[in-house]
Protein backbone atom coordinates (compact mmCIF):
# COMPACT_ATOMS: atom_id res chain seq x y z
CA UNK A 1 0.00 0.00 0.00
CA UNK A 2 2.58 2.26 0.55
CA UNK A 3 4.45 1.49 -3.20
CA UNK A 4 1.22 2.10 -4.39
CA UNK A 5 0.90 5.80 -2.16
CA UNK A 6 4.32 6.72 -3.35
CA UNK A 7 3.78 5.42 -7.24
CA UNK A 8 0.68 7.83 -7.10
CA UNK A 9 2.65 10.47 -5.88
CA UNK A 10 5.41 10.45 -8.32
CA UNK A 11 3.07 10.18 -10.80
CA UNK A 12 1.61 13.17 -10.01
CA UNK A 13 4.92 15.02 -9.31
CA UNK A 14 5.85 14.17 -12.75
CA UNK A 15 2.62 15.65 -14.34
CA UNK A 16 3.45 18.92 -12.20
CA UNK A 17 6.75 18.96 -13.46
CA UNK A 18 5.13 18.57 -17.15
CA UNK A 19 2.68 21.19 -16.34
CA UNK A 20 5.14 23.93 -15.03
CA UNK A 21 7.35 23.14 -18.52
CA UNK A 22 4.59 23.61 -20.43
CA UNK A 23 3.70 26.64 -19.07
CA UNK A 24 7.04 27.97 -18.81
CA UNK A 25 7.69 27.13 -23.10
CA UNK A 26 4.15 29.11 -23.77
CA UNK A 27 5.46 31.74 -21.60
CA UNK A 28 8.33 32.12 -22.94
CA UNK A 29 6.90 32.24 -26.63
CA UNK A 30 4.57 35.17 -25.67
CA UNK A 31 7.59 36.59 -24.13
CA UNK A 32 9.61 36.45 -27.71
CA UNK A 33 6.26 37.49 -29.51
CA UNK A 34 6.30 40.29 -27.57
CA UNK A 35 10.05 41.21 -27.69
CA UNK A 36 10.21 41.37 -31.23
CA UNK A 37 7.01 42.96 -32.61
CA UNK A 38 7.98 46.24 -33.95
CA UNK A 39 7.15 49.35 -31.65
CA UNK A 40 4.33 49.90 -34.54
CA UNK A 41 0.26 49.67 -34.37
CA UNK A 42 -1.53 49.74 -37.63
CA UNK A 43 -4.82 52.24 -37.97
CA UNK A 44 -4.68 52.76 -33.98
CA UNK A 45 -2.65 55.54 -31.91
CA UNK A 46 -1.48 53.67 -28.55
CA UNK A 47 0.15 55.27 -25.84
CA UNK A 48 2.87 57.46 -27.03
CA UNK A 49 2.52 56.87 -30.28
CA UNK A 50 2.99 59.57 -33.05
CA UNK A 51 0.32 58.43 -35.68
CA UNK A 52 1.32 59.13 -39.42
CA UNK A 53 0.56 58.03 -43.21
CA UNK A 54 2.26 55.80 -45.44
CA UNK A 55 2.05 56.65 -48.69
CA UNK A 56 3.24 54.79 -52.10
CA UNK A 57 3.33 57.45 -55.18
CA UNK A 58 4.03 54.45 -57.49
CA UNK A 59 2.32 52.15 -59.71
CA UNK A 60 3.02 48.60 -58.14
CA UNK A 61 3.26 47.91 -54.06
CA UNK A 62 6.78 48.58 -52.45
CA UNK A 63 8.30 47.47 -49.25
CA UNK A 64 9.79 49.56 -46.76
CA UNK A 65 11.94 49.23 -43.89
CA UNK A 66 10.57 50.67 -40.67
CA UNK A 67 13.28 50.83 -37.95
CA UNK A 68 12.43 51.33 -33.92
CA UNK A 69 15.08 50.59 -31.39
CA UNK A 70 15.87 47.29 -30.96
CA UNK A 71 13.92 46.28 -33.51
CA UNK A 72 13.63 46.22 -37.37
CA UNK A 73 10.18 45.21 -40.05
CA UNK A 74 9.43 45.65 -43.19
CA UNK A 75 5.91 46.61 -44.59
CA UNK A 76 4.16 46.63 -48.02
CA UNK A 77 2.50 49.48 -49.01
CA UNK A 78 0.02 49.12 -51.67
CA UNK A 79 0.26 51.33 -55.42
CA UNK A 80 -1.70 54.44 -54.92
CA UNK A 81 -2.23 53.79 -50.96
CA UNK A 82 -1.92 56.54 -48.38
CA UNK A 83 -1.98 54.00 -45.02
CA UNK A 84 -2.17 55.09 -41.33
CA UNK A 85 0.29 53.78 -38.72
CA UNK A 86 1.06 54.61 -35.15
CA UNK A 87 5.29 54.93 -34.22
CA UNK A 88 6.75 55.67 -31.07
CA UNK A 89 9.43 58.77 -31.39
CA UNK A 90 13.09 57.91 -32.69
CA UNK A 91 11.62 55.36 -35.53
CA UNK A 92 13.17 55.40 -38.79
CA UNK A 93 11.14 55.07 -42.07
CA UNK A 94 13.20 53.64 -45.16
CA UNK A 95 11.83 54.19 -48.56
CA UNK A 96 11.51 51.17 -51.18
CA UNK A 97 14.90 52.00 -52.30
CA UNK A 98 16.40 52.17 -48.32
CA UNK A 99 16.70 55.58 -48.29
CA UNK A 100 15.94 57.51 -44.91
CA UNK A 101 12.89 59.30 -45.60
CA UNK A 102 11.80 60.57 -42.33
CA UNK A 103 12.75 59.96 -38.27
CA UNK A 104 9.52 60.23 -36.28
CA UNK A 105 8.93 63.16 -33.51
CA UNK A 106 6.47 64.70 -31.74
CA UNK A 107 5.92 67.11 -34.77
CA UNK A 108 5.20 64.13 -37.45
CA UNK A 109 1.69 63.63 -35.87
CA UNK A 110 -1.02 63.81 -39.25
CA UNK A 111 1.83 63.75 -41.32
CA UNK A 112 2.55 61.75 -45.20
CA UNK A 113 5.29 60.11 -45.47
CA UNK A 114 5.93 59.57 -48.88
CA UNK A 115 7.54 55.89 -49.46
CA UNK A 116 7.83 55.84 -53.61
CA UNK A 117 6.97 58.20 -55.69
């Protein structure tokens, strides 16, 4: 009876220890989800954020390089397409060719940012 008490109980030890891994490997993927989203919100102002407009001049969609610290994405801006995103201050916004086009601040609030033209 008392194999059978401590079988039981190692059992169960062994399911906590499963249980706490688990949960420890899905935290830790939220964690790196988290880390490495750019500092960028699409159609939405969040806190801090400096909302402005991509927009592509040119006849076919380009991709631009959008550069916060720490952090680095690219984006595709649709032909013709003026499209609103939210930045925090200090991001850098590459144009299709990976020029610097503009450096967000507190002044770039409403503004176009013209990607291809």
């Amino acid at each position: 009876m008392i194999l059978a008490y401590l079988y039981v109980n190692e059992q169960k030890l062994k399911d906590m220890k499963n249980l706490v891994k688990k949960s420890f490997g899905s935290l830790a993927i939220v964690l790196v989800a988290l880390g490495t989203m750019s500092m960028t919100m699409i159609d939405g102002v969040g806190s801090g954020r400096i909302k402005v407009y991509l927009q592509n001049k040119c006849s076919s969609d380009v991709k631009v390089k959008v550069e916060s610290p720490g952090s680095s994405t690219h984006y595709t801006v649709e032909d013709g397409y003026k499209k609103p995103f939210s930045f925090m201050e200090g991001t850098k916004i590459y144009d299709h060719n990976g020029k610097l086009v503009h450096t967000i601040s507190s002044s770039s609030e409403g503004k176009v940012v013209v990607v291809c033209e």
